[in-house]
N, C-alpha and C. Protein backbone atom coordinates (compact mmCIF):
# COMPACT_ATOMS: atom_id res chain seq x y z
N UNK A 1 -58.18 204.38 81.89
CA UNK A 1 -57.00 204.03 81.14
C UNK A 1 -55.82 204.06 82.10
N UNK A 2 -55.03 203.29 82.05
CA UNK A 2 -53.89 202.55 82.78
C UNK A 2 -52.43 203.08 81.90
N UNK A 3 -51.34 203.95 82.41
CA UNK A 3 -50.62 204.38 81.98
C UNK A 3 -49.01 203.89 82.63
N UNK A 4 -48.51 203.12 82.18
CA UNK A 4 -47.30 202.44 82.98
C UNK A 4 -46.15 203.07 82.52
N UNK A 5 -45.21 203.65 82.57
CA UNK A 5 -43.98 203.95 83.12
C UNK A 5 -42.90 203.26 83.36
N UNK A 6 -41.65 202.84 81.91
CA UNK A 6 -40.95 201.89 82.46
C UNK A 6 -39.41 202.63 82.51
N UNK A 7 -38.75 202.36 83.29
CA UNK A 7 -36.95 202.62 83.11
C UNK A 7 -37.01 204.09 83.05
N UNK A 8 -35.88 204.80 82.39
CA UNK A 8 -35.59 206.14 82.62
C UNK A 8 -36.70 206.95 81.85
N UNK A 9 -37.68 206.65 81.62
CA UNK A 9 -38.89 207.64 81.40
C UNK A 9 -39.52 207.99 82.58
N UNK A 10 -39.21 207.18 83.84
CA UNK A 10 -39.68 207.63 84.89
C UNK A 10 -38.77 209.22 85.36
N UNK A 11 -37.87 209.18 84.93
CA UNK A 11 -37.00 210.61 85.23
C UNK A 11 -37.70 211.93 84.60
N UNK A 12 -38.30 211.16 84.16
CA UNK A 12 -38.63 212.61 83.25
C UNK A 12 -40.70 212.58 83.91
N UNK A 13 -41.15 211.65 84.77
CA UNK A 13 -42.33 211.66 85.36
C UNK A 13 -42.54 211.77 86.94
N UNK A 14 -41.09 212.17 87.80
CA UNK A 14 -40.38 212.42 88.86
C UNK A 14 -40.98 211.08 89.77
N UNK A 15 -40.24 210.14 88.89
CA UNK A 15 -40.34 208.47 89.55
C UNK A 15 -41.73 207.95 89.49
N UNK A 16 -42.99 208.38 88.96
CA UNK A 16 -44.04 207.64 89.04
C UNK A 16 -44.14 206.84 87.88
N UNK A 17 -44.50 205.56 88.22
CA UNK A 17 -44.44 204.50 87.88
C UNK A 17 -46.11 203.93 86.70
N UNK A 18 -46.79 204.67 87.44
CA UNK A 18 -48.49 204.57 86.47
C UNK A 18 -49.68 205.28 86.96
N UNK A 19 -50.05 205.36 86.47
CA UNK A 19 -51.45 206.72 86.65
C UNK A 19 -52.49 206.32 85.94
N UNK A 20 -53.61 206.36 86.88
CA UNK A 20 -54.71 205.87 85.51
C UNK A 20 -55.34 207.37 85.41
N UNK A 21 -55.81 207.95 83.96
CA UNK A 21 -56.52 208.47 83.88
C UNK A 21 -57.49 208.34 82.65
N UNK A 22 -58.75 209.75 82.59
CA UNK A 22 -59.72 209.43 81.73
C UNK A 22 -58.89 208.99 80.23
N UNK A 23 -59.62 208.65 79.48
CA UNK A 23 -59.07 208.23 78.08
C UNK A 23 -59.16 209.33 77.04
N UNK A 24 -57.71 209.22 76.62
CA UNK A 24 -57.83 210.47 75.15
C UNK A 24 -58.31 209.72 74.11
N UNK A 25 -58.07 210.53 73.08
CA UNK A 25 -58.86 209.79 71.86
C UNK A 25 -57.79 208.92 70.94
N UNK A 26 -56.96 209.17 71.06
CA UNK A 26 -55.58 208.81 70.69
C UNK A 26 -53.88 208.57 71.30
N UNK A 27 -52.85 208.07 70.63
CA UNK A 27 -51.95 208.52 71.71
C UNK A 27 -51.27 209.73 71.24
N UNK A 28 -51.76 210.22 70.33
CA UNK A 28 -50.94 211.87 70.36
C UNK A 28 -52.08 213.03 70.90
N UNK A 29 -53.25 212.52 71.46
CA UNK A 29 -54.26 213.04 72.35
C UNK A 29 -53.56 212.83 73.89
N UNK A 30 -53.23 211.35 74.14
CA UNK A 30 -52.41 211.11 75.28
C UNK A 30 -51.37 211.77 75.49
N UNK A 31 -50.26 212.05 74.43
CA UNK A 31 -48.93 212.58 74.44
C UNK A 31 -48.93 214.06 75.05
N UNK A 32 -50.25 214.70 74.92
CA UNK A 32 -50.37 215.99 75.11
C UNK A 32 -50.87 216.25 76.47
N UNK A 33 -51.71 215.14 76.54
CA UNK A 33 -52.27 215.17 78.29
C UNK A 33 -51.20 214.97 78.92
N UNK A 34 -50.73 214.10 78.71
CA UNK A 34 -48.90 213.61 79.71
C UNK A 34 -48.43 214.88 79.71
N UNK A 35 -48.19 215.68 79.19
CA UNK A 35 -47.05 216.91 78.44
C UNK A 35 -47.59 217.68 79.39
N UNK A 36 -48.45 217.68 79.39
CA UNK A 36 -49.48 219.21 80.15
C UNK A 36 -49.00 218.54 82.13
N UNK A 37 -49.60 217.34 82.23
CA UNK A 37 -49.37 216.88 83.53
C UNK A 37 -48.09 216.86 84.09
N UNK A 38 -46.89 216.48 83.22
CA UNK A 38 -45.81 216.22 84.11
C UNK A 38 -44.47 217.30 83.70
N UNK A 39 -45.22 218.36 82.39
CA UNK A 39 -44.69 219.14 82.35
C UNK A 39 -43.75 219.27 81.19
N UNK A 40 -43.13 220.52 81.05
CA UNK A 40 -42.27 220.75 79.48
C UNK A 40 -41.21 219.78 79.21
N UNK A 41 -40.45 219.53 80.14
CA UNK A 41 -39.07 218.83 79.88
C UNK A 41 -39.58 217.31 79.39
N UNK A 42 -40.74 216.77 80.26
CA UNK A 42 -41.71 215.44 79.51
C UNK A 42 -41.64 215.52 78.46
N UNK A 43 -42.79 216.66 77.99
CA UNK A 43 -43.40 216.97 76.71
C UNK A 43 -42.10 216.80 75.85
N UNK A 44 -40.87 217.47 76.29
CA UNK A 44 -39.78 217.67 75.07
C UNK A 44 -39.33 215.94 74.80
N UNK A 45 -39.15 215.30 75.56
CA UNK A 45 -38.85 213.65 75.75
C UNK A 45 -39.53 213.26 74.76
N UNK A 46 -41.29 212.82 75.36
CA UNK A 46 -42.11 212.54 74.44
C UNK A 46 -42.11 212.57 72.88
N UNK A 47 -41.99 213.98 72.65
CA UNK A 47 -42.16 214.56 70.89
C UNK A 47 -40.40 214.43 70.68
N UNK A 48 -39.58 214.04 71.24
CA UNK A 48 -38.23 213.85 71.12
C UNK A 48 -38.27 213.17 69.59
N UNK A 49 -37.21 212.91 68.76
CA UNK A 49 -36.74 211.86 67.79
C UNK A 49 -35.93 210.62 68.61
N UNK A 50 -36.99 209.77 68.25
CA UNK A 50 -36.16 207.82 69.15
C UNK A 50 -36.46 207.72 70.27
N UNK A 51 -36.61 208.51 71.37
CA UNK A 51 -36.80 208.63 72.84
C UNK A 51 -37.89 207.49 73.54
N UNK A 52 -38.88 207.37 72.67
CA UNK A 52 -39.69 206.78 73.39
C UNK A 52 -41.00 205.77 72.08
N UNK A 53 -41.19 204.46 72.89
CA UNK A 53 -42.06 203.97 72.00
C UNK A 53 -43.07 203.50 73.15
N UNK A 54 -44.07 203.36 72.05
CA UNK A 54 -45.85 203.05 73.06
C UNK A 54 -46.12 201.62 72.73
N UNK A 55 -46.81 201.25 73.74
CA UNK A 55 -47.63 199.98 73.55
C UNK A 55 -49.11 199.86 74.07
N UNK A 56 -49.91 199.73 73.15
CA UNK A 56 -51.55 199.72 73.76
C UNK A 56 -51.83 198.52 73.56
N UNK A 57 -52.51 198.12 74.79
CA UNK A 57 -52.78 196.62 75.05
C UNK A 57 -52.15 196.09 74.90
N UNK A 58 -50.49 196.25 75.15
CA UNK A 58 -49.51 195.11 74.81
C UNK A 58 -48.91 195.10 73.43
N UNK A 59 -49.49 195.96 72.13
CA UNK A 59 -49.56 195.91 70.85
C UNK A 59 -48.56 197.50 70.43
N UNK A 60 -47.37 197.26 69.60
CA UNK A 60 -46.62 198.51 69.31
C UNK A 60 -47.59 199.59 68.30
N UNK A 61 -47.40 200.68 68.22
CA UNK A 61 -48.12 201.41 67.90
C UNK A 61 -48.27 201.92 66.57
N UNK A 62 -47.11 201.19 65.91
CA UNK A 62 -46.63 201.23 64.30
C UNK A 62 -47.52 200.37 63.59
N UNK A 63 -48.08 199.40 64.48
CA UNK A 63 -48.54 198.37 63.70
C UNK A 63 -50.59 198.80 64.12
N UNK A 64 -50.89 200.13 64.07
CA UNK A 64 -52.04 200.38 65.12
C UNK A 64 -52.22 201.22 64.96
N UNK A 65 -51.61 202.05 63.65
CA UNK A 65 -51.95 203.75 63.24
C UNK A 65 -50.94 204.86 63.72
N UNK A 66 -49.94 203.84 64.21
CA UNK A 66 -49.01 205.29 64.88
C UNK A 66 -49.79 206.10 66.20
N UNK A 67 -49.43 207.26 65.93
CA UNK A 67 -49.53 208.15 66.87
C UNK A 67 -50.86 208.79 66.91
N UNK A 68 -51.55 208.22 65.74
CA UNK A 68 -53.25 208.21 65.80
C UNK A 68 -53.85 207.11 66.37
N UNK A 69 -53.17 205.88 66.74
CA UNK A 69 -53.76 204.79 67.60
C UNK A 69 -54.55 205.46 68.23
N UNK A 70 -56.26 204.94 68.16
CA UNK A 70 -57.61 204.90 68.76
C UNK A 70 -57.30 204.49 70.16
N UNK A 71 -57.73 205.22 71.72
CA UNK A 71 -57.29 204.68 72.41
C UNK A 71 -59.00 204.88 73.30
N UNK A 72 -59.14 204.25 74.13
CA UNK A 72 -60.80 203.69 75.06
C UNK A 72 -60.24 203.45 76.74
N UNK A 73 -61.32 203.70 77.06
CA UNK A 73 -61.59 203.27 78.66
C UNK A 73 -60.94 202.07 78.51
N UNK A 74 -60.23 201.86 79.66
CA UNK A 74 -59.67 200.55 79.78
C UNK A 74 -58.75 199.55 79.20
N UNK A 75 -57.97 200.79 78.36
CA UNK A 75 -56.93 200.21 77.63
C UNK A 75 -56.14 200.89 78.82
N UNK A 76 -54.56 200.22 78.22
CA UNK A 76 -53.22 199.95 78.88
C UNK A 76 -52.50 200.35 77.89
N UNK A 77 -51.84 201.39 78.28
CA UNK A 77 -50.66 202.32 77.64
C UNK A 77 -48.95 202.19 78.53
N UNK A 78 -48.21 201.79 77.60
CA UNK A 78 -46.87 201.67 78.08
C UNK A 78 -45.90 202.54 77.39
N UNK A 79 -45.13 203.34 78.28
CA UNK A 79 -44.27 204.19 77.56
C UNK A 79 -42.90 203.93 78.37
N UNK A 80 -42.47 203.33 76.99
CA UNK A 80 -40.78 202.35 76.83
C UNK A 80 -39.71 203.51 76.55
N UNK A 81 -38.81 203.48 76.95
CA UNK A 81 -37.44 204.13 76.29
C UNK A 81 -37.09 203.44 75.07
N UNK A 82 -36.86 204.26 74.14
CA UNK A 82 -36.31 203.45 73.02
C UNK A 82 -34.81 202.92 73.12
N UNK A 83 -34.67 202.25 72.85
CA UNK A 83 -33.16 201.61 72.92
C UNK A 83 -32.57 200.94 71.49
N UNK A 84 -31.22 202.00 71.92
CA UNK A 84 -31.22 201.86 69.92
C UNK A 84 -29.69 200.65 70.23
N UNK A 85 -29.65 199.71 69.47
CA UNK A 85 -29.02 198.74 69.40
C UNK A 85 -28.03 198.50 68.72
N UNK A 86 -27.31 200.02 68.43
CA UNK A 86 -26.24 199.85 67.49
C UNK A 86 -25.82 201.20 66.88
């Protein structure tokens, strides 16, 4: 699994950009592996309110079970800053 890194979420992953690792079962299985790897101040980002939205395979995660999105070998996970527009 392929984990990309865009804009100021990299601040909070001390500039790395993507990491592949094994596959969780979900992305709030993922959210926790990230949390553990890059540490508390992540973790607080992550589980933040607005901070951040996912995309697996290109696909938002609202439309995919939320934060129970099923996630497999060889999927592609993107973690966006949310950007609130008003």
């Amino acid at each position: 699994m392929t984990i990309t890194f865009h804009a100021e979420v990299r601040d909070y992953t001390q500039g790395v950009g993507e990491i592949s690792i094994p596959a969780a079962s979900s992305v709030r299985a993922l959210m926790d592996m990230l949390g553990e790897h890059f540490g508390e101040q992540f973790r607080q980002f992550l589980f933040g309110d607005d901070t951040c939205f996912f995309l697996v395979n290109g696909k938002g995660i609202m439309a995919t079970g939320g934060l129970n999105t099923p996630l497999a070998d060889g999927d592609t996970v993107e973690v966006l800053p949310f950007v609130n527009a008003g």
